[in-house]
C-alpha atoms as a PDB file:
ATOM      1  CA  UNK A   1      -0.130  13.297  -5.735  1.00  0.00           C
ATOM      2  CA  UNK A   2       0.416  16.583  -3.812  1.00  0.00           C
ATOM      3  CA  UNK A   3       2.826  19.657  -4.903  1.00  0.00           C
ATOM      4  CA  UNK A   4       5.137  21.421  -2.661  1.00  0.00           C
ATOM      5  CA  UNK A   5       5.847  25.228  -3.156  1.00  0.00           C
ATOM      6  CA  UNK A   6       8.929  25.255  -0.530  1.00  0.00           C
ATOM      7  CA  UNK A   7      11.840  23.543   0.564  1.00  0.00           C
ATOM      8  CA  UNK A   8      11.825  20.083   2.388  1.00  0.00           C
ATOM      9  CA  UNK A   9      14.547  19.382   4.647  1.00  0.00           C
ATOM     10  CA  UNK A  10      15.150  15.163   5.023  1.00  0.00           C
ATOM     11  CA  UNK A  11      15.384  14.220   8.190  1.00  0.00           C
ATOM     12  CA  UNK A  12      19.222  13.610   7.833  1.00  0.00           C
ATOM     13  CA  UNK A  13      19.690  17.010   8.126  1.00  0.00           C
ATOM     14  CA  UNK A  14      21.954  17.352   4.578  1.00  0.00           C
ATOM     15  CA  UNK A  15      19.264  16.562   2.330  1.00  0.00           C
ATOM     16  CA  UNK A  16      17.083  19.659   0.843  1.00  0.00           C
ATOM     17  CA  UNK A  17      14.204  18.750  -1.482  1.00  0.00           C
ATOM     18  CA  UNK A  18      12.827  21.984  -3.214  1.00  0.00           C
ATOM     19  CA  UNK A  19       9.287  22.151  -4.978  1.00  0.00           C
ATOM     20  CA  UNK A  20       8.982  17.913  -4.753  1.00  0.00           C
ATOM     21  CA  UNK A  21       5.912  16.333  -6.270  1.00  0.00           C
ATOM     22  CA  UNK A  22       5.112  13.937  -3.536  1.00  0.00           C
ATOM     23  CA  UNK A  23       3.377  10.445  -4.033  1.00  0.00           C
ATOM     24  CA  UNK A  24       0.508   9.226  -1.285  1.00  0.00           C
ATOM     25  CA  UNK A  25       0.671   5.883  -0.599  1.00  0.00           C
ATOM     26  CA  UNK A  26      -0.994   3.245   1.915  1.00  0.00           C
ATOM     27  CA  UNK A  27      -0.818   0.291   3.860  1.00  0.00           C
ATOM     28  CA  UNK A  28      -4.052  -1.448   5.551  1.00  0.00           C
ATOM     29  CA  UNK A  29      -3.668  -4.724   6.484  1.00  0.00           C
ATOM     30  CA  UNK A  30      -7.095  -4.677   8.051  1.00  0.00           C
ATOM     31  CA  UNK A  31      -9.806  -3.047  10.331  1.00  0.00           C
ATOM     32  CA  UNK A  32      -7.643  -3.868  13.441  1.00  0.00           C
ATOM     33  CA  UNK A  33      -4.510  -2.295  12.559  1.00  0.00           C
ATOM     34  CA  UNK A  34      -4.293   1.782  12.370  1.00  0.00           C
ATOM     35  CA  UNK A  35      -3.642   2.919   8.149  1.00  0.00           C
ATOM     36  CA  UNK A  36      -0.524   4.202   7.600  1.00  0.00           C
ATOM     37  CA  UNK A  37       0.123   6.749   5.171  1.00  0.00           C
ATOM     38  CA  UNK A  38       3.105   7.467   3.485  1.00  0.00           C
ATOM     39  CA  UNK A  39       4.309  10.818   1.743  1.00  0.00           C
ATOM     40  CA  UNK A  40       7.562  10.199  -0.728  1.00  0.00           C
ATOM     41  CA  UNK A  41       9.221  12.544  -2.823  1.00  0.00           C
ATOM     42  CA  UNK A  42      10.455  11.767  -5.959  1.00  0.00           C
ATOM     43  CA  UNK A  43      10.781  11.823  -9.798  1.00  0.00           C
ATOM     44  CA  UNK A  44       7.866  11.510 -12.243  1.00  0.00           C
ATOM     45  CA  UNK A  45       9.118   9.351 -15.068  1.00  0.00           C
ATOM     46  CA  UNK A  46       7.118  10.113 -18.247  1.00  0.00           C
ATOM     47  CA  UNK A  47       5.373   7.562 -20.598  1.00  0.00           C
ATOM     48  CA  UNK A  48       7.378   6.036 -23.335  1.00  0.00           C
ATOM     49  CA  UNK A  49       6.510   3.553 -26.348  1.00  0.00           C
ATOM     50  CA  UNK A  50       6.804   0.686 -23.975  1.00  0.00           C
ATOM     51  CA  UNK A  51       6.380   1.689 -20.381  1.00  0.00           C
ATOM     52  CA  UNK A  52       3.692   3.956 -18.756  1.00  0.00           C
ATOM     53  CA  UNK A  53       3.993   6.531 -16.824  1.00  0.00           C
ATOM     54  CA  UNK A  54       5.786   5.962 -13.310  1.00  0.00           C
ATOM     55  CA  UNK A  55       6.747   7.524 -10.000  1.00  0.00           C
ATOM     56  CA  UNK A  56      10.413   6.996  -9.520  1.00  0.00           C
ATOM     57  CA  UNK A  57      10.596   7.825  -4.658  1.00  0.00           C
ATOM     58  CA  UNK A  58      13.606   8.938  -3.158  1.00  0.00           C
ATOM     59  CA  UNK A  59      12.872   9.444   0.080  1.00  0.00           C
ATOM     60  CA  UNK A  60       9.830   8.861   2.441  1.00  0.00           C
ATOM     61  CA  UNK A  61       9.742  12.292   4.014  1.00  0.00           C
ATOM     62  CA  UNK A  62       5.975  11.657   6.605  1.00  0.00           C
ATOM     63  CA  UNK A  63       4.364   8.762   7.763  1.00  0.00           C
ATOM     64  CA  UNK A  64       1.146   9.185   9.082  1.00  0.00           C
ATOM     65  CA  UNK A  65      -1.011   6.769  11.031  1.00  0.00           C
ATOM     66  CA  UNK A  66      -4.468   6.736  11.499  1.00  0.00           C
ATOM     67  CA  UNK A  67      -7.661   4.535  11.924  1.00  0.00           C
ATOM     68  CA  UNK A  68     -10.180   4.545   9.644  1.00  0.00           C
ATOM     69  CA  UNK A  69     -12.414   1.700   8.266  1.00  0.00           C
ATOM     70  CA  UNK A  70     -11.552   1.092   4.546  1.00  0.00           C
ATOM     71  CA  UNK A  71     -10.102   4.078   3.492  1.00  0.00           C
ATOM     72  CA  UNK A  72     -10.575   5.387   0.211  1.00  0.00           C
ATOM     73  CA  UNK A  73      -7.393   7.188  -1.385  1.00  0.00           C
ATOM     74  CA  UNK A  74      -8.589  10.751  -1.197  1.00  0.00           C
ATOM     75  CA  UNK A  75      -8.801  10.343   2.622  1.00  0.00           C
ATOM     76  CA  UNK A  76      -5.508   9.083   3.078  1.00  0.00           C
ATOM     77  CA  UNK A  77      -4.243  11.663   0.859  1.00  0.00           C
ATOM     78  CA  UNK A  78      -6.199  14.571   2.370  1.00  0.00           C
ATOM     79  CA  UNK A  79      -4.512  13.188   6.009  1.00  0.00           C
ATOM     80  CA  UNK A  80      -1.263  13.001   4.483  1.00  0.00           C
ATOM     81  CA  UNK A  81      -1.934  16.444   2.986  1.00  0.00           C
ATOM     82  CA  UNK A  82      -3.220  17.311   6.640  1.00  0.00           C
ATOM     83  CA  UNK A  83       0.053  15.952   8.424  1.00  0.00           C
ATOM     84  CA  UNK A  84       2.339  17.580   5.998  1.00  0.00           C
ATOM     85  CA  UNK A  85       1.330  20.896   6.607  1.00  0.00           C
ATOM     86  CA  UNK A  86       1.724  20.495  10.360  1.00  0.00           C
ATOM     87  CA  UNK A  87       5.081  19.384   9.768  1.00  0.00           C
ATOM     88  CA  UNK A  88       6.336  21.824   7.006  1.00  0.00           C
ATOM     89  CA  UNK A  89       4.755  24.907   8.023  1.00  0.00           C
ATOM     90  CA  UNK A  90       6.715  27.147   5.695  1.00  0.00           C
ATOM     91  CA  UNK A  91       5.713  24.813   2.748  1.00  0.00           C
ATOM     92  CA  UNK A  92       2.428  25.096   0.758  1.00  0.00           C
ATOM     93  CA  UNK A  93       0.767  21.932  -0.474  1.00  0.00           C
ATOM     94  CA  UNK A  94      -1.039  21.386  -3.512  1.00  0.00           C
ATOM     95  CA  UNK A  95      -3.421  18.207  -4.537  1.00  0.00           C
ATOM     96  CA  UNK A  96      -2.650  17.982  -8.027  1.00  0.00           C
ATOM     97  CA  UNK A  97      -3.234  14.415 -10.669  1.00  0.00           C
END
């Protein structure tokens, strides 16, 4: 997950998202296809008794695509990371767990 110090403006134009945690996600459907990586914003929803911890997205707010031959998370998270703070340049970014 990566931590924004900032505020994110949603591509609507209406929507301001300020300090989101941000989940990484990532689709590749094989060697052929570029990876696409996917930066949400959302709510973390704590563990209870019967459910562990989730991430609860709102919005996709970056999708990133790339080719790389079988990723492993940290590198689609560090080219999220990487794309994010091209696009948000007044935003700091933060790998956290």
């Amino acid at each position: 997950m990566i931590q924004a110090i900032g505020i994110i403006k949603d591509s609507n134009g209406v929507t301001e998202y300020a300090n989101p945690l941000i989940n990484v996600y990532f689709n590749s459907s094989s060697k052929f296809v570029p990876t696409i990586g996917v930066a949400q914003v959302g709510k973390l929803i704590p563990a209870t008794e019967y459910q562990p911890a989730s991430f609860n997205p709102v919005a996709q707010i970056g999708t990133y695509n790339y080719t790389l031959e079988n990723p492993s998370f940290d590198q689609v998270q560090n080219i999220v990371l990487a794309g994010l703070q091209a696009d948000y340049l007044d935003v700091t970014f933060t790998i956290v767990e």
